[in-house]
C-alpha atoms as a PDB file:
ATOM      1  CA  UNK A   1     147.558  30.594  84.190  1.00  0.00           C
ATOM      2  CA  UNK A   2     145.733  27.431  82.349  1.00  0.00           C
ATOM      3  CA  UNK A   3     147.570  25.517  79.782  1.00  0.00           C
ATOM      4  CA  UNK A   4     145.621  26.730  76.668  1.00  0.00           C
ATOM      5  CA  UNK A   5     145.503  30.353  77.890  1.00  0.00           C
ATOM      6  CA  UNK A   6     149.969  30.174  77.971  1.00  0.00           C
ATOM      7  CA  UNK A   7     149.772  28.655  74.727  1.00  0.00           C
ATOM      8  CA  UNK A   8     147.369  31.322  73.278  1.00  0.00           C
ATOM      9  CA  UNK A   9     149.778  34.139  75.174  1.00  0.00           C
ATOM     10  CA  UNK A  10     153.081  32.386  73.247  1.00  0.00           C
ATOM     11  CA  UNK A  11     151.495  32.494  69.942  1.00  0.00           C
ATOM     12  CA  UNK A  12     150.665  36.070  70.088  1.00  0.00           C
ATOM     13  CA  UNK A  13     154.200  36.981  71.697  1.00  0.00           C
ATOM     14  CA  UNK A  14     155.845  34.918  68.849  1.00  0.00           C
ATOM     15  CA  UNK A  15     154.053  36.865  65.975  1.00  0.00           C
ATOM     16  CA  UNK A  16     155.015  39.838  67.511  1.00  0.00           C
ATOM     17  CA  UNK A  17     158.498  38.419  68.118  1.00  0.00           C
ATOM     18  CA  UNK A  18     158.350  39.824  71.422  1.00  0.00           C
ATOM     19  CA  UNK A  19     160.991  39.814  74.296  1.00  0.00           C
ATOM     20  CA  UNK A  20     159.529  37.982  77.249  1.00  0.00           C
ATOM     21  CA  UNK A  21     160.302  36.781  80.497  1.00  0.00           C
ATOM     22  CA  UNK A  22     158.903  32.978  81.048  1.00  0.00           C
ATOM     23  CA  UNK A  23     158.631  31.457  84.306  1.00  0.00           C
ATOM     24  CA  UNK A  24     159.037  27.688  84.788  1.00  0.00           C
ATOM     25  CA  UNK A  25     160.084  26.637  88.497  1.00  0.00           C
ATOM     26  CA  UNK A  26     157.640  26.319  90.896  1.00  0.00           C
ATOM     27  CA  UNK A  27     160.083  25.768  93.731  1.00  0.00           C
ATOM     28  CA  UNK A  28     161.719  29.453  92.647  1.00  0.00           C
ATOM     29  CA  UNK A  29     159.294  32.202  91.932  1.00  0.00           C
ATOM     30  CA  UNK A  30     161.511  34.800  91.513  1.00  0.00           C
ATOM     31  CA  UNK A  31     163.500  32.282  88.512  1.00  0.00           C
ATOM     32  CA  UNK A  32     162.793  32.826  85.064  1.00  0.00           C
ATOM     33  CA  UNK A  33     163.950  32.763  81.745  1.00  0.00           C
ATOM     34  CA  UNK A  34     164.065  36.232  79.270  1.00  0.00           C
ATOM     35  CA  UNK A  35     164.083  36.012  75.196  1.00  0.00           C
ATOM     36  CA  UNK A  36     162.551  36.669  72.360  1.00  0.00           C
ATOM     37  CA  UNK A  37     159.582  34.489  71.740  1.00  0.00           C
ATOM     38  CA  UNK A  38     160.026  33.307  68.291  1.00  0.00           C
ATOM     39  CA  UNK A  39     157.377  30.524  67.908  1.00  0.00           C
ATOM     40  CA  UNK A  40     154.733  28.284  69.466  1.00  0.00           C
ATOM     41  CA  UNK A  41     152.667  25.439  69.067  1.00  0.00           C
ATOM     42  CA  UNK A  42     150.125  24.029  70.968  1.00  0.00           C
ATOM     43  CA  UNK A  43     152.965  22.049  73.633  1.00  0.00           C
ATOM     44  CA  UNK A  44     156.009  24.023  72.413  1.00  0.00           C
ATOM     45  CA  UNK A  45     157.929  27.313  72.623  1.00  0.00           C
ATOM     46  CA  UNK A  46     160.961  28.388  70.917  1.00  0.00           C
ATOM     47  CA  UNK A  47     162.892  31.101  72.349  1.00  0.00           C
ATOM     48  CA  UNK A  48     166.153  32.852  71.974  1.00  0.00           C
ATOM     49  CA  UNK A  49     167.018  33.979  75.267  1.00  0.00           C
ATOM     50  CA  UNK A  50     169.456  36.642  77.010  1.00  0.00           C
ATOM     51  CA  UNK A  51     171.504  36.802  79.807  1.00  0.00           C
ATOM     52  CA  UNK A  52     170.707  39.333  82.603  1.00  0.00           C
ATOM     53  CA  UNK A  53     174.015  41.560  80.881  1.00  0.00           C
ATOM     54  CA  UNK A  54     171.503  41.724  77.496  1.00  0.00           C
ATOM     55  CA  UNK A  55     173.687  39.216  75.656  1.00  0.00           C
ATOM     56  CA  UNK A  56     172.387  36.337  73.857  1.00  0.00           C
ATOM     57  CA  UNK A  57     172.766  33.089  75.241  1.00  0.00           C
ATOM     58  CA  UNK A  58     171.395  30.732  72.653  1.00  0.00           C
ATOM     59  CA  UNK A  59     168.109  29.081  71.839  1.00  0.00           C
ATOM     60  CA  UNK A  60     165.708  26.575  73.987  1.00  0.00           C
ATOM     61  CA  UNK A  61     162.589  24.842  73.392  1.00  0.00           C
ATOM     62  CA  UNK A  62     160.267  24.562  76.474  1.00  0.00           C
ATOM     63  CA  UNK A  63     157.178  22.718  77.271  1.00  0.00           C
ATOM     64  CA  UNK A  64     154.205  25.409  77.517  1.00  0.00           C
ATOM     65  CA  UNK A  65     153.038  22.870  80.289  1.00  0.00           C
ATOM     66  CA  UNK A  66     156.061  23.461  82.313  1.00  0.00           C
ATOM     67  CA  UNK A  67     154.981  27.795  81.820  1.00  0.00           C
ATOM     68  CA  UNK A  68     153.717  28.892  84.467  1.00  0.00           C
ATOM     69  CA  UNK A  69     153.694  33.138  83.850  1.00  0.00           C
ATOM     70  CA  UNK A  70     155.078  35.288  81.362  1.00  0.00           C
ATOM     71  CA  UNK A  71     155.804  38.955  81.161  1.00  0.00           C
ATOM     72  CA  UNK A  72     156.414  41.153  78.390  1.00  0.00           C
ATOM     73  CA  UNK A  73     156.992  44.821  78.032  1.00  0.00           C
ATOM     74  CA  UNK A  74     158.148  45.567  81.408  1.00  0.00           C
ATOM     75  CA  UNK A  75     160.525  47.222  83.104  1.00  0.00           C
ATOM     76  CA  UNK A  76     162.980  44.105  82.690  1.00  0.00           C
ATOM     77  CA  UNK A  77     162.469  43.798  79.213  1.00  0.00           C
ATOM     78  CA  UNK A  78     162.982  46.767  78.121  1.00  0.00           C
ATOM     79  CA  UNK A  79     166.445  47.037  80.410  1.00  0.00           C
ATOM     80  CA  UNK A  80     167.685  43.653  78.335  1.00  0.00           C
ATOM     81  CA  UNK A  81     166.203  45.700  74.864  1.00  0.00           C
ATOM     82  CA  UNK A  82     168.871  48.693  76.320  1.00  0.00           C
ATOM     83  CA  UNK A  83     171.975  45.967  77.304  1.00  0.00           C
ATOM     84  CA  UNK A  84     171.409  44.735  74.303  1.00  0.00           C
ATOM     85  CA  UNK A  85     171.811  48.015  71.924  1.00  0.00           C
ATOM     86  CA  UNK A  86     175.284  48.316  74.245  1.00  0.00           C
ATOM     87  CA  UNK A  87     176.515  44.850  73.381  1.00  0.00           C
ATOM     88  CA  UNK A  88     176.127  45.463  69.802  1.00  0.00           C
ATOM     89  CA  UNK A  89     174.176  42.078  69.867  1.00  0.00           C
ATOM     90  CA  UNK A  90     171.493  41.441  67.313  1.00  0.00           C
ATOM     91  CA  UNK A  91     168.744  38.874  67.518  1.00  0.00           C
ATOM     92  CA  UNK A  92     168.754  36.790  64.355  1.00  0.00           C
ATOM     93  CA  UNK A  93     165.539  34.100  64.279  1.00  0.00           C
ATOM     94  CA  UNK A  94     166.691  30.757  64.483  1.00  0.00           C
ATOM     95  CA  UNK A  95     164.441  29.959  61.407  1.00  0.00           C
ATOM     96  CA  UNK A  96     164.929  31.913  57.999  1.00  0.00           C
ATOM     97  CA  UNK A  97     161.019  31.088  57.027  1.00  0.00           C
ATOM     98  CA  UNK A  98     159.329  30.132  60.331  1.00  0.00           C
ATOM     99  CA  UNK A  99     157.381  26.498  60.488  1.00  0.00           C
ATOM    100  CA  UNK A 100     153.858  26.912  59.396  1.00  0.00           C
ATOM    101  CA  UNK A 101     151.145  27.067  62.352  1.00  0.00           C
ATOM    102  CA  UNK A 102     150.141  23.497  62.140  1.00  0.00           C
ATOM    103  CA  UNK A 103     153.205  21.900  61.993  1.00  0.00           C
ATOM    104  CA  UNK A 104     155.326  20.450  65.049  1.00  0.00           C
ATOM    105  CA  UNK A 105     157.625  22.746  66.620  1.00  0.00           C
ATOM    106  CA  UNK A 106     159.873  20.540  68.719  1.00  0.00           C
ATOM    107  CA  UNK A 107     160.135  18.408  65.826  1.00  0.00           C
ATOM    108  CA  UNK A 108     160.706  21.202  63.030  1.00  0.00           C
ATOM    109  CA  UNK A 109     163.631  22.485  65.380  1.00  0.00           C
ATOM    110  CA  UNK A 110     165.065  19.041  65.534  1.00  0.00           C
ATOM    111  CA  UNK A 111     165.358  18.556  61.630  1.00  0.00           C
ATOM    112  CA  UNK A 112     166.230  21.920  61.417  1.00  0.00           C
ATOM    113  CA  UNK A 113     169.555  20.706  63.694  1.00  0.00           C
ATOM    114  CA  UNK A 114     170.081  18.005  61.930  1.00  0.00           C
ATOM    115  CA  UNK A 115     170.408  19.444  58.895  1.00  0.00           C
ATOM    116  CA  UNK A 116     172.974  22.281  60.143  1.00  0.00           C
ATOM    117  CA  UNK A 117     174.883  19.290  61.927  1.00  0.00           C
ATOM    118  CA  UNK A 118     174.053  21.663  65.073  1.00  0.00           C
ATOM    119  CA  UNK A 119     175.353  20.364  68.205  1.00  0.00           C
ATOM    120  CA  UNK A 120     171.932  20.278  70.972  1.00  0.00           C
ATOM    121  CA  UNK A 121     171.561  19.390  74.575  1.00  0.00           C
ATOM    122  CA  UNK A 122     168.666  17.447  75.737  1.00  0.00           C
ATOM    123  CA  UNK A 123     167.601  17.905  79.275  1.00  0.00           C
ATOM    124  CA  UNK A 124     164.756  15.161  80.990  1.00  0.00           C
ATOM    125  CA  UNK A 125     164.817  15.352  85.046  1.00  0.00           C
ATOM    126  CA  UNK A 126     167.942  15.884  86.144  1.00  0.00           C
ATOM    127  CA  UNK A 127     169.633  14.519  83.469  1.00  0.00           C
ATOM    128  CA  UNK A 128     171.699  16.168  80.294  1.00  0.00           C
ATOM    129  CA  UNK A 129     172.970  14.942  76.909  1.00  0.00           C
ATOM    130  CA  UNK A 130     174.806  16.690  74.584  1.00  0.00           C
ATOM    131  CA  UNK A 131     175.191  15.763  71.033  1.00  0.00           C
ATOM    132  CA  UNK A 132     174.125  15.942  67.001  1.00  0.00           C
ATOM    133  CA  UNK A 133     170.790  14.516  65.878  1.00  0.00           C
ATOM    134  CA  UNK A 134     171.306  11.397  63.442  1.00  0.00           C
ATOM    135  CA  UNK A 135     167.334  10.764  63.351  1.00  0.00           C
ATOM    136  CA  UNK A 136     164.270  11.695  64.048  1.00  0.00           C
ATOM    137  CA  UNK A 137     160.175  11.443  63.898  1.00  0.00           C
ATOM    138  CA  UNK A 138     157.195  12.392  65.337  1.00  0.00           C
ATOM    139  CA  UNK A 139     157.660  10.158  68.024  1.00  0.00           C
ATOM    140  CA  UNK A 140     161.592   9.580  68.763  1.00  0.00           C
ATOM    141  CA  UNK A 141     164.912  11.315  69.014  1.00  0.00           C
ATOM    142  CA  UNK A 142     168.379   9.443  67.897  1.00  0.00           C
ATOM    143  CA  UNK A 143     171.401  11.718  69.428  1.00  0.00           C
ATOM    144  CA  UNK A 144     175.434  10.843  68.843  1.00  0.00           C
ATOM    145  CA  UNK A 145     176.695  11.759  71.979  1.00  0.00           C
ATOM    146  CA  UNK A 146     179.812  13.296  72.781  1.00  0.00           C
ATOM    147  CA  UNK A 147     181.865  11.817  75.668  1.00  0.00           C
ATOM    148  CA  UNK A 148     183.101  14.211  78.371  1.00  0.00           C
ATOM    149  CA  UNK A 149     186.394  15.587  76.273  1.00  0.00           C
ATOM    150  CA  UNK A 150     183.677  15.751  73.345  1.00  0.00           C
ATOM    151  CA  UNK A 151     184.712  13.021  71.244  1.00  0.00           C
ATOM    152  CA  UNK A 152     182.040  10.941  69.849  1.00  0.00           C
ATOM    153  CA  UNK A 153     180.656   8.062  71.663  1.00  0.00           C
ATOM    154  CA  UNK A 154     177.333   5.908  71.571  1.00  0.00           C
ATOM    155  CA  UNK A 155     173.735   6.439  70.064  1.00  0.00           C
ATOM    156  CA  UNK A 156     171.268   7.139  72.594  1.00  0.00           C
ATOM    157  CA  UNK A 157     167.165   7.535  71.736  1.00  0.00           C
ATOM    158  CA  UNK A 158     165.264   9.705  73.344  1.00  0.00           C
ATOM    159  CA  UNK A 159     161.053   9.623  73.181  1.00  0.00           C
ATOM    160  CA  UNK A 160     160.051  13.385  72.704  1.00  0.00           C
ATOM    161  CA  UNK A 161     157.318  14.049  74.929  1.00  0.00           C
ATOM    162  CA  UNK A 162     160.016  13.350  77.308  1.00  0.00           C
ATOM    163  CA  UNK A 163     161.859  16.371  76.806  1.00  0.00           C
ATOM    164  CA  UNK A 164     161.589  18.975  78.859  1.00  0.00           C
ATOM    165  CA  UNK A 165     164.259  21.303  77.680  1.00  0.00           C
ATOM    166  CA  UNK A 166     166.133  21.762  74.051  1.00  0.00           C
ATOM    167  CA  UNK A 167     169.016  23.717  73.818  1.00  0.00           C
ATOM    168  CA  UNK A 168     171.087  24.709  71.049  1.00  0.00           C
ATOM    169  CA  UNK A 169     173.955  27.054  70.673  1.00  0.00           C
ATOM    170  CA  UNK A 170     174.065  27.820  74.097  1.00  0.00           C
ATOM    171  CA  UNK A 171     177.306  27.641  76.293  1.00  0.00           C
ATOM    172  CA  UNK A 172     177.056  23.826  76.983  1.00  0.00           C
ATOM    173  CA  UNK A 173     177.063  23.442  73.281  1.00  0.00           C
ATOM    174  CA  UNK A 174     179.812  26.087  72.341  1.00  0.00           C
ATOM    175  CA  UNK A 175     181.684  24.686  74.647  1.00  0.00           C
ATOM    176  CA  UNK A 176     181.356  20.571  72.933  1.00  0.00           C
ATOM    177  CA  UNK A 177     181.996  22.458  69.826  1.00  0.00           C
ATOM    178  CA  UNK A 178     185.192  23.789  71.319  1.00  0.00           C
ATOM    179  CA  UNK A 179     186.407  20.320  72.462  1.00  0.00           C
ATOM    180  CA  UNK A 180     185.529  18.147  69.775  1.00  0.00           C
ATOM    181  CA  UNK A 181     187.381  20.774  67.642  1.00  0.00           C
ATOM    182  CA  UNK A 182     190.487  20.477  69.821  1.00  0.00           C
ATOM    183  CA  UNK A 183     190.109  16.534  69.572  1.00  0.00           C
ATOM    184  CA  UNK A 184     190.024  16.924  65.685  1.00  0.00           C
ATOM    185  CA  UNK A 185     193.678  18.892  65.799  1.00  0.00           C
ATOM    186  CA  UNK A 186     195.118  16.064  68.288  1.00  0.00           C
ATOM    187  CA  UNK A 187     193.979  13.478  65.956  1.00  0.00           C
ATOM    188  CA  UNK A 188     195.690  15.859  62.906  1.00  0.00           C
ATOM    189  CA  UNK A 189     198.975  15.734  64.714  1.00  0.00           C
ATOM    190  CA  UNK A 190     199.258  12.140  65.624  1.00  0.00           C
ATOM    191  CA  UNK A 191     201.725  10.632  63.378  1.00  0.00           C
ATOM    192  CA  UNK A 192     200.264   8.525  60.526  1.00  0.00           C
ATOM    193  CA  UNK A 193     200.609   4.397  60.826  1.00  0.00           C
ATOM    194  CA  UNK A 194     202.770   3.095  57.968  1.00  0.00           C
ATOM    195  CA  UNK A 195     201.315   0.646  56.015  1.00  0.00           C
ATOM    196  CA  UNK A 196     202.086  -2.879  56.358  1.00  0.00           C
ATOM    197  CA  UNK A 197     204.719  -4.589  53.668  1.00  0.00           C
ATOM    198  CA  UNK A 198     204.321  -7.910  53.057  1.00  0.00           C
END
């Protein structure tokens, strides 16, 4: 499939709000990724995707150039659409109003995040960062990073067309959430410097 014709397909899945299944390795045919399509620009798709057991597992922005098939309304699908009924688990959009047609996804997701405080991930290669967004443009990403016990360490930029992969909410995250929380109640419990007398 071309570029422009995956795009088109992602638009018309996220209207519909469709559940999808998303192909992206070219080195595994048979790997993909299955979620409802929620919204899609021109270089950008948001979607809130499941794990084979039909629960959710968070939401990702991809690059529609890294797409290389999609299927909807198949068999799969509609097995994840049945897992999911069991699990009790209900898809609620990421965005209350979603971002107008014209308007940058990646980017709209990003401020979006930074006003929630959301903790993201932000894959390029082989690398992974995981932290809160403290800026961003058009053009550049500023993350806070957490160190490996989740406490917070440096500032670290990021150019967006670099990104291949956005993640928010999904385990990675949860589980930064998790630590930095436990890091907050070890800081709570330390006892409290007296102040100096002179």
């Amino acid at each position: 499939m071309n570029n422009g014709y995956i795009s088109y397909m992602l638009r018309i899945l996220a209207a519909q709000g469709a559940l999808a299944s998303v192909y992206t390795d070219p080195q595994d045919p048979e790997g993909f990724s299955a979620g409802f399509v929620e919204a899609a620009d021109s270089g950008h798709v948001l979607m809130c995707d499941l794990n084979p057991w039909g629960q959710i597992e968070g939401w990702r922005v991809r690059r529609n150039q890294d797409v290389l098939n999609i299927l909807y309304g198949e068999e799969y699908e509609q097995r994840l659409g049945m897992l999911m009924a069991y699990h009790h688990q209900y898809h609620k959009p990421f965005f209350a109003d979603p971002p107008a047609e014209d308007s940058d996804l990646l980017l709209a997701v990003l401020l979006e995040c930074k006003a929630r405080g959301a903790i993201v991930s932000v894959i390029e290669g082989d690398d992974m960062v995981t932290g809160r967004v403290t800026e961003v443009n058009g053009l550049r990403l500023k993350l806070r990073i957490f160190d490996f016990f989740g406490r917070e360490a440096e500032e670290e930029t990021f150019t967006l067309r670099e990104i291949e992969l956005l993640e928010i909410e999904t385990q990675e995250e949860q589980m930064y959430g998790i630590l930095e929380e436990l890091e907050r109640q070890r800081l709570m419990l330390l006892p409290k410097e007296e102040p100096e007398t002179t």
